[in-house]
N, C-alpha and C. Protein backbone atom coordinates (compact mmCIF):
# COMPACT_ATOMS: atom_id res chain seq x y z
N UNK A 1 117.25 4.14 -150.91
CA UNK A 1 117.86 5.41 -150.64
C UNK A 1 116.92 6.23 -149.77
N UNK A 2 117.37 6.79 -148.93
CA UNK A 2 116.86 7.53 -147.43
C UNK A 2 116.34 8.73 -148.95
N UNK A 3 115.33 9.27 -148.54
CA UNK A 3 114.75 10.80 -148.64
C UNK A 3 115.36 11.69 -148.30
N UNK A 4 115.82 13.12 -148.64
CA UNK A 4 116.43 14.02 -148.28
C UNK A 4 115.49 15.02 -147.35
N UNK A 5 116.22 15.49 -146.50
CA UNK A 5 115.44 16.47 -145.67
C UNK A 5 115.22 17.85 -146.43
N UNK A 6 116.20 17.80 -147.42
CA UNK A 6 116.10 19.36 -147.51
C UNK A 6 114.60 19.57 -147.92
N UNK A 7 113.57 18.90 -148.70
CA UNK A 7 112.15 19.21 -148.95
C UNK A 7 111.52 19.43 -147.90
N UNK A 8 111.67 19.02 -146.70
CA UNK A 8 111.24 18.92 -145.55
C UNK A 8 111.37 20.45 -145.03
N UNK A 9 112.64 20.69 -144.79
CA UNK A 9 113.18 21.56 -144.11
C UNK A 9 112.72 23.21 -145.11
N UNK A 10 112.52 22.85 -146.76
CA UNK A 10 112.27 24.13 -147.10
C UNK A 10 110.68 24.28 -146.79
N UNK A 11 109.78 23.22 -146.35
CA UNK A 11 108.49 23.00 -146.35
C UNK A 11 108.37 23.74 -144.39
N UNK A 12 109.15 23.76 -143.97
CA UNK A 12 108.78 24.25 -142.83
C UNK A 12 109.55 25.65 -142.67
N UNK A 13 110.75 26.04 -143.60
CA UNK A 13 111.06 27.56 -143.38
C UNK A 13 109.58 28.47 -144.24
N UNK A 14 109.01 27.69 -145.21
CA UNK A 14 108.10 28.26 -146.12
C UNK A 14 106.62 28.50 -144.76
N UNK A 15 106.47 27.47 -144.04
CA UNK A 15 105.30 27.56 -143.14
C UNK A 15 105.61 28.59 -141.95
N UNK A 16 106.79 28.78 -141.59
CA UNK A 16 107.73 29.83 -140.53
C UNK A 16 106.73 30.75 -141.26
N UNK A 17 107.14 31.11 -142.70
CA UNK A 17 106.89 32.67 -142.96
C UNK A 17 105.74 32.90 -144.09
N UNK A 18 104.53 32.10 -143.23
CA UNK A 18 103.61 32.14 -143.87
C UNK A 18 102.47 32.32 -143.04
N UNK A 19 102.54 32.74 -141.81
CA UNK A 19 101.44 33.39 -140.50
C UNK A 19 101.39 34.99 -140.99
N UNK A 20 99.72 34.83 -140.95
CA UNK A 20 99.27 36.10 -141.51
C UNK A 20 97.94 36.31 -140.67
N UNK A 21 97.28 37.05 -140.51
CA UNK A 21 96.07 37.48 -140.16
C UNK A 21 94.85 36.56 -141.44
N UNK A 22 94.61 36.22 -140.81
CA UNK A 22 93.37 35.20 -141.97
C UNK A 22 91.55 36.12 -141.99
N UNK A 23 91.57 36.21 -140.53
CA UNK A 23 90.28 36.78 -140.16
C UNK A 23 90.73 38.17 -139.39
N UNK A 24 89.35 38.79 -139.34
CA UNK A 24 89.61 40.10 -138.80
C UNK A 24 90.35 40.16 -137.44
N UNK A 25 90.83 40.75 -136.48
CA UNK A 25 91.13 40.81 -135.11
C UNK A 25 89.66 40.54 -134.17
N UNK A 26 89.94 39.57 -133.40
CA UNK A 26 89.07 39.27 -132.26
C UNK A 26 88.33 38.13 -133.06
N UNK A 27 88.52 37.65 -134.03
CA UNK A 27 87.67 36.71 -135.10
C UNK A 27 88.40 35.30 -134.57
N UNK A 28 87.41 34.13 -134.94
CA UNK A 28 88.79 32.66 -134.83
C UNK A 28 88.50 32.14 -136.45
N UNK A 29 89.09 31.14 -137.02
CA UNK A 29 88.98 31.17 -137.85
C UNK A 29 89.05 29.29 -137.56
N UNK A 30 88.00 28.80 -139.14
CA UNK A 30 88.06 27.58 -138.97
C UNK A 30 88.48 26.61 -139.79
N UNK A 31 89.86 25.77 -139.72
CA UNK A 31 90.36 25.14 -140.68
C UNK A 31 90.71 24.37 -141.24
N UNK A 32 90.34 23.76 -142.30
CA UNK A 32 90.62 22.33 -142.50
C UNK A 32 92.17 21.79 -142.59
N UNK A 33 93.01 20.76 -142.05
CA UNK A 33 94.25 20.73 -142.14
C UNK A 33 94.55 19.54 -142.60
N UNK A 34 95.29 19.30 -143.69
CA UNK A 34 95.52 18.26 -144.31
C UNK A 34 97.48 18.04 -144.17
N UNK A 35 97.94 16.77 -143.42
CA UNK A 35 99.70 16.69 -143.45
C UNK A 35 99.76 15.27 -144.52
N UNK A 36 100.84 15.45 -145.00
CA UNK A 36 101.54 14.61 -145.80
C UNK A 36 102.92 14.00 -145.73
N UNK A 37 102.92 12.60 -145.80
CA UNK A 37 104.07 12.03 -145.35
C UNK A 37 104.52 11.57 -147.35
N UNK A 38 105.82 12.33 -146.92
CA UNK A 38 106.65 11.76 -148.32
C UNK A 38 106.94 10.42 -148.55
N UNK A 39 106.66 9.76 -149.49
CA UNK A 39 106.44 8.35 -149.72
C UNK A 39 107.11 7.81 -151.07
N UNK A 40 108.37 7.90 -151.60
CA UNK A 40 108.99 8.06 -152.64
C UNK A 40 108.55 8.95 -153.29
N UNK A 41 108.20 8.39 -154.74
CA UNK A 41 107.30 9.46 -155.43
C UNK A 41 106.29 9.92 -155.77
N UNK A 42 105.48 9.77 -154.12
CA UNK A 42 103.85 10.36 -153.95
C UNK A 42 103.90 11.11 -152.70
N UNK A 43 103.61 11.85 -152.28
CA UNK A 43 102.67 12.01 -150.96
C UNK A 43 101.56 11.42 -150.64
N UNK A 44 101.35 10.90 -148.97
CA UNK A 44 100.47 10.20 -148.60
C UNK A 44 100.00 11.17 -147.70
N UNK A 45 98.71 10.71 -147.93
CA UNK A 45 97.76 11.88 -146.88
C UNK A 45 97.65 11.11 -145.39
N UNK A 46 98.29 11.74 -144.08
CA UNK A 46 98.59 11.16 -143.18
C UNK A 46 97.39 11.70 -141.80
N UNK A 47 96.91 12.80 -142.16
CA UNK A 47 95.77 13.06 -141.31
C UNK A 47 94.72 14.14 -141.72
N UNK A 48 93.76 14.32 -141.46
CA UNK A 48 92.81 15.16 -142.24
C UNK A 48 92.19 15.73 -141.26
N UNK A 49 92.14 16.74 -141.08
CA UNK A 49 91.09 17.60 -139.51
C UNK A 49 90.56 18.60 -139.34
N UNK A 50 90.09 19.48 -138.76
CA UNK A 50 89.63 20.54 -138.62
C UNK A 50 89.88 21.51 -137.28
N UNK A 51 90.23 22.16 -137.28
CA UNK A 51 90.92 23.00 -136.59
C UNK A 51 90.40 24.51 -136.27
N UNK A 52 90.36 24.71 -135.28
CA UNK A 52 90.14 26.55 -134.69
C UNK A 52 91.06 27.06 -134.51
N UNK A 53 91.06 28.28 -135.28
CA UNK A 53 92.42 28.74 -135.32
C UNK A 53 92.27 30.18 -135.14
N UNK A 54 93.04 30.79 -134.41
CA UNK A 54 93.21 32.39 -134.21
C UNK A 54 93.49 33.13 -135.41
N UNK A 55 92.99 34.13 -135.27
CA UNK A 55 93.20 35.25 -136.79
C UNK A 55 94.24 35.12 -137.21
N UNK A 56 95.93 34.80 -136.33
CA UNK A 56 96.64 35.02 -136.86
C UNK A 56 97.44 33.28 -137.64
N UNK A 57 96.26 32.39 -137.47
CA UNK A 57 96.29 31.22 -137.56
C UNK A 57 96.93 30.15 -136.74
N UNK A 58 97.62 30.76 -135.95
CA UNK A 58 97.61 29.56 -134.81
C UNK A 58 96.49 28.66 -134.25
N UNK A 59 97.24 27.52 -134.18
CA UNK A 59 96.14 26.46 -133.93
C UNK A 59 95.71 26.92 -132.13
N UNK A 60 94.38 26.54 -132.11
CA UNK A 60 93.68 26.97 -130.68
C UNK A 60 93.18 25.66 -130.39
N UNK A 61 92.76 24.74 -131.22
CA UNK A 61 91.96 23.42 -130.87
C UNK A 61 91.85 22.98 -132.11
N UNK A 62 92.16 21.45 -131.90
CA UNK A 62 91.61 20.49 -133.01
C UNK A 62 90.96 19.45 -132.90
N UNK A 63 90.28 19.27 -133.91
CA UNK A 63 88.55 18.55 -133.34
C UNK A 63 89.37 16.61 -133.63
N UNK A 64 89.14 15.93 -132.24
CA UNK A 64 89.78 14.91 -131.86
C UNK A 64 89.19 13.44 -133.14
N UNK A 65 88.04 13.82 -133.85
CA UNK A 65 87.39 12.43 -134.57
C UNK A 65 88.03 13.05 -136.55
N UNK A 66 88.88 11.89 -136.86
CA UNK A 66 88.52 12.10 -138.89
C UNK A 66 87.89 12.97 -139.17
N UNK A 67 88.41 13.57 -140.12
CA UNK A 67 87.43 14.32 -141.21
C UNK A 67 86.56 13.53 -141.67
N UNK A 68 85.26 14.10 -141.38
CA UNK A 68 84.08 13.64 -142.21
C UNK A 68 83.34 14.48 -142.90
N UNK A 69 83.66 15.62 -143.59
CA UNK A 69 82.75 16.92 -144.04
C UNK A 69 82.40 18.32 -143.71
N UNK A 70 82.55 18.07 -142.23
CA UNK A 70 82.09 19.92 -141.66
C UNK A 70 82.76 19.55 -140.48
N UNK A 71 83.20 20.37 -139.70
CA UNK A 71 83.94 20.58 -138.37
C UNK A 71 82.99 20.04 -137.34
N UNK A 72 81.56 20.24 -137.29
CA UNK A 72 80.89 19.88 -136.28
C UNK A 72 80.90 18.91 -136.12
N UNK A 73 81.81 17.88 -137.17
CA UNK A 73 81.71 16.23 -137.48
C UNK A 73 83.09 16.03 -136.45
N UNK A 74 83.94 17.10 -136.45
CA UNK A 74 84.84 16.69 -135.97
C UNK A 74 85.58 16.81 -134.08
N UNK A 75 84.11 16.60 -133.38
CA UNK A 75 83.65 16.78 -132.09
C UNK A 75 84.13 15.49 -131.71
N UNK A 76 84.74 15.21 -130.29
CA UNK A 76 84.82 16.48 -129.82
C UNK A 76 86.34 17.09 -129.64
N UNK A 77 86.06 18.51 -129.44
CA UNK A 77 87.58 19.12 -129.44
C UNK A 77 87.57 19.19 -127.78
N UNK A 78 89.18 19.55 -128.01
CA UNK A 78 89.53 19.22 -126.53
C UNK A 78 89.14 20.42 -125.72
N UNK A 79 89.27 20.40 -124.28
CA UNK A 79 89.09 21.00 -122.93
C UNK A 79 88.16 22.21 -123.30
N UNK A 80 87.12 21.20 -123.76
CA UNK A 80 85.83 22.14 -123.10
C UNK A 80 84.97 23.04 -124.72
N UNK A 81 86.35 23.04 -126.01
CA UNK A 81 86.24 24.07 -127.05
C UNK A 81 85.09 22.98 -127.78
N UNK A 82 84.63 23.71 -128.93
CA UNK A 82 83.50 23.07 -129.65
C UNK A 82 83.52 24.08 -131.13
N UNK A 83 82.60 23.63 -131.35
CA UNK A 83 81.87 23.87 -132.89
C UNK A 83 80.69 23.40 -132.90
N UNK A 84 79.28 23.92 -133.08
CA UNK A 84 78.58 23.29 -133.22
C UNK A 84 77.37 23.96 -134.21
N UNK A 85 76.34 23.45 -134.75
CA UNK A 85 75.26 23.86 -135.53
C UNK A 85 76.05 24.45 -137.08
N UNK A 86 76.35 23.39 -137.54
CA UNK A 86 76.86 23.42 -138.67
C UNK A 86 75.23 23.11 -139.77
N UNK A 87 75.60 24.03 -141.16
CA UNK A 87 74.25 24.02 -141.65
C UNK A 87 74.59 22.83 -143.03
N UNK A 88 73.80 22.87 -143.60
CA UNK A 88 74.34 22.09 -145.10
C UNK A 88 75.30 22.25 -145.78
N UNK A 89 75.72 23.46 -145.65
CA UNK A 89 77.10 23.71 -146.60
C UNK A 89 78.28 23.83 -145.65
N UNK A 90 78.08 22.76 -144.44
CA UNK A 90 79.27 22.77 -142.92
C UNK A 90 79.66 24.00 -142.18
N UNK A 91 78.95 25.41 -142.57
CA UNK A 91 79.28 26.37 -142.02
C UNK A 91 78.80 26.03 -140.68
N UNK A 92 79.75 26.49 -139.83
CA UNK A 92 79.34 26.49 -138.11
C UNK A 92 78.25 27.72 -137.88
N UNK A 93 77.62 27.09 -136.80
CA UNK A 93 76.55 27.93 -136.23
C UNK A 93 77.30 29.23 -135.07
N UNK A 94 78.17 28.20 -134.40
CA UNK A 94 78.79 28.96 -133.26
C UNK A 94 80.24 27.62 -132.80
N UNK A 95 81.04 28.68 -132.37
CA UNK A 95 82.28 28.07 -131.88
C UNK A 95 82.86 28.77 -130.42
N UNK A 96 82.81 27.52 -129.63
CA UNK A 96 83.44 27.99 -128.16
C UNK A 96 84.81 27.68 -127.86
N UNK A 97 85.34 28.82 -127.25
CA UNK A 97 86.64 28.66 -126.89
C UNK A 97 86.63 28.68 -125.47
N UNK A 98 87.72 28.55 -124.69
CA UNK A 98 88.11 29.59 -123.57
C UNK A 98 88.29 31.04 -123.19
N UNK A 99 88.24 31.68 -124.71
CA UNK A 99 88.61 33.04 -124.86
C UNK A 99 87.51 33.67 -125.15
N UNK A 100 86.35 33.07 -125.32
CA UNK A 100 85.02 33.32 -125.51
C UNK A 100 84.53 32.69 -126.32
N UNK A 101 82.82 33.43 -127.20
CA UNK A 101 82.33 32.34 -127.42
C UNK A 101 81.75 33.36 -129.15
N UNK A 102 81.92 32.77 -130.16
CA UNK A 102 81.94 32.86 -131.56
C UNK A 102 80.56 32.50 -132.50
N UNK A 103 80.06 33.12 -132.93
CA UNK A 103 78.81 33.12 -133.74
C UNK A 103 79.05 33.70 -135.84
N UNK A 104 78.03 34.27 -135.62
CA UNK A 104 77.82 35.17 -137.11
C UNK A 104 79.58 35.02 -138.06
N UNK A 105 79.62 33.35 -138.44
CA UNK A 105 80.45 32.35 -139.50
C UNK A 105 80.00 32.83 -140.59
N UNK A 106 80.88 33.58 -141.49
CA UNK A 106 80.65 33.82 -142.58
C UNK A 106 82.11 33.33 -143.62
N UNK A 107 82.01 32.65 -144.80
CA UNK A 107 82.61 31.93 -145.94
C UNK A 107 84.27 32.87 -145.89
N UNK A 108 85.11 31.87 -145.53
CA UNK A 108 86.56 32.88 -146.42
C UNK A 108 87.26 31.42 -147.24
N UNK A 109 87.75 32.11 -147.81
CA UNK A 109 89.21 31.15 -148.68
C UNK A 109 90.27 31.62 -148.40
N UNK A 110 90.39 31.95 -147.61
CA UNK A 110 92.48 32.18 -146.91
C UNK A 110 92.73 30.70 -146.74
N UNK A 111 94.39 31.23 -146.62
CA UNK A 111 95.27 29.83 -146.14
C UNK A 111 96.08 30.32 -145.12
N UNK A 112 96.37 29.41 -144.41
CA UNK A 112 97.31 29.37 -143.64
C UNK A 112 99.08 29.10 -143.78
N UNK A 113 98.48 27.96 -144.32
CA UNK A 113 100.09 27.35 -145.40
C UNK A 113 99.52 26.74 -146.56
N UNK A 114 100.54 26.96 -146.83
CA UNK A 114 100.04 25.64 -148.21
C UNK A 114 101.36 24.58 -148.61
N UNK A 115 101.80 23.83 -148.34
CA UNK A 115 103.17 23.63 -149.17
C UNK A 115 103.43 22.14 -149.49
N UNK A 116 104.39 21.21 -149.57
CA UNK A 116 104.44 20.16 -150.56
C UNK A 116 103.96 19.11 -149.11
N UNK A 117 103.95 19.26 -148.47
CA UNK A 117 103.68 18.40 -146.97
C UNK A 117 102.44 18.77 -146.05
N UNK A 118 102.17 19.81 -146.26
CA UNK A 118 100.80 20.52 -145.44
C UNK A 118 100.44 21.51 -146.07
N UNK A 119 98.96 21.70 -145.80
CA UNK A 119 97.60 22.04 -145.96
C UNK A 119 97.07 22.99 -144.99
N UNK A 120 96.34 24.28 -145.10
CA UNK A 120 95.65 24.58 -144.06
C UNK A 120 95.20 25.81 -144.82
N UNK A 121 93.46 25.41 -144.87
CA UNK A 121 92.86 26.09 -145.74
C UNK A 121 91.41 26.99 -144.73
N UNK A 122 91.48 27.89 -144.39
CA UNK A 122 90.70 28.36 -143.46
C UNK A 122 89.12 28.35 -144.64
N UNK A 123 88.09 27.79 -144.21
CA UNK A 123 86.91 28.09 -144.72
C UNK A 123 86.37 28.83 -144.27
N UNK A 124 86.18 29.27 -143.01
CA UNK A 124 85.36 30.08 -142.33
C UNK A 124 85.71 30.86 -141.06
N UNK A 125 85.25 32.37 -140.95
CA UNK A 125 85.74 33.25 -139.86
C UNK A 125 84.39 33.11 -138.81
N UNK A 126 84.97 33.20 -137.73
CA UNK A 126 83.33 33.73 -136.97
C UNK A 126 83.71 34.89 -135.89
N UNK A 127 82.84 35.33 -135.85
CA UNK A 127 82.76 36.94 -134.92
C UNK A 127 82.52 36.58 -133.54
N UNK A 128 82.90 37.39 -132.25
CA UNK A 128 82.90 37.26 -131.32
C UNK A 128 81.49 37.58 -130.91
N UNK A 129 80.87 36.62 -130.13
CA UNK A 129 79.55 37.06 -129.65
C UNK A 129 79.25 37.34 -128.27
């Protein structure tokens, strides 16, 4: 028996209306993103990553290698963006965009979404430098 969409479909009206400001204005924010493919009666974890994301959590860049622990693991991101000088506890040192360039990473626990199919758990804001 086929899977029903409707889990699907309430899993993405729930992510529609779940963009919020995570970090301050002018901040990016950095996030781990976990998707899930429905698999009878489990979810399977289908990709694991790390992601720069704008205050208001839109994705800006995602770092092209597996999750391996801290974002700086997950180099390199595309056209030109980065993360780099991640310390022991994976906080980034500094993060480059196109829109400028990001330092003084300090700890958050916001989310982005959360729901039965995806993940997106911002660990960390950084300030414009």
């Amino acid at each position: 028996m086929a899977p029903s969409a409707a889990p699907i479909l309430a899993s993405v009206a729930f992510l529609v209306g779940s963009a919020q400001a995570v970090c301050a204005s002018g901040e990016v924010g950095i996030s781990r993103v976990q998707v899930y493919n429905y698999n009878g009666a489990n979810n399977v974890l289908e990709s694991d990553s790390w992601d720069i994301v704008a205050n208001n959590c839109n994705t800006i860049a995602t770092g092209k290698s597996p999750f391996k622990g801290n974002p700086c693991s997950a180099s390199p991101y595309p056209n030109g963006y980065g993360v780099s000088g991640c310390d022991s506890s994976g906080k980034p040192g500094s993060v480059k965009t196109t829109g400028g360039n990001f330092g003084n990473c300090y700890s958050h626990g916001a989310r982005c979404a959360n729901g039965p199919y995806f993940y997106s758990g911002v660990f960390w804001c950084c300030k414009r430098v």
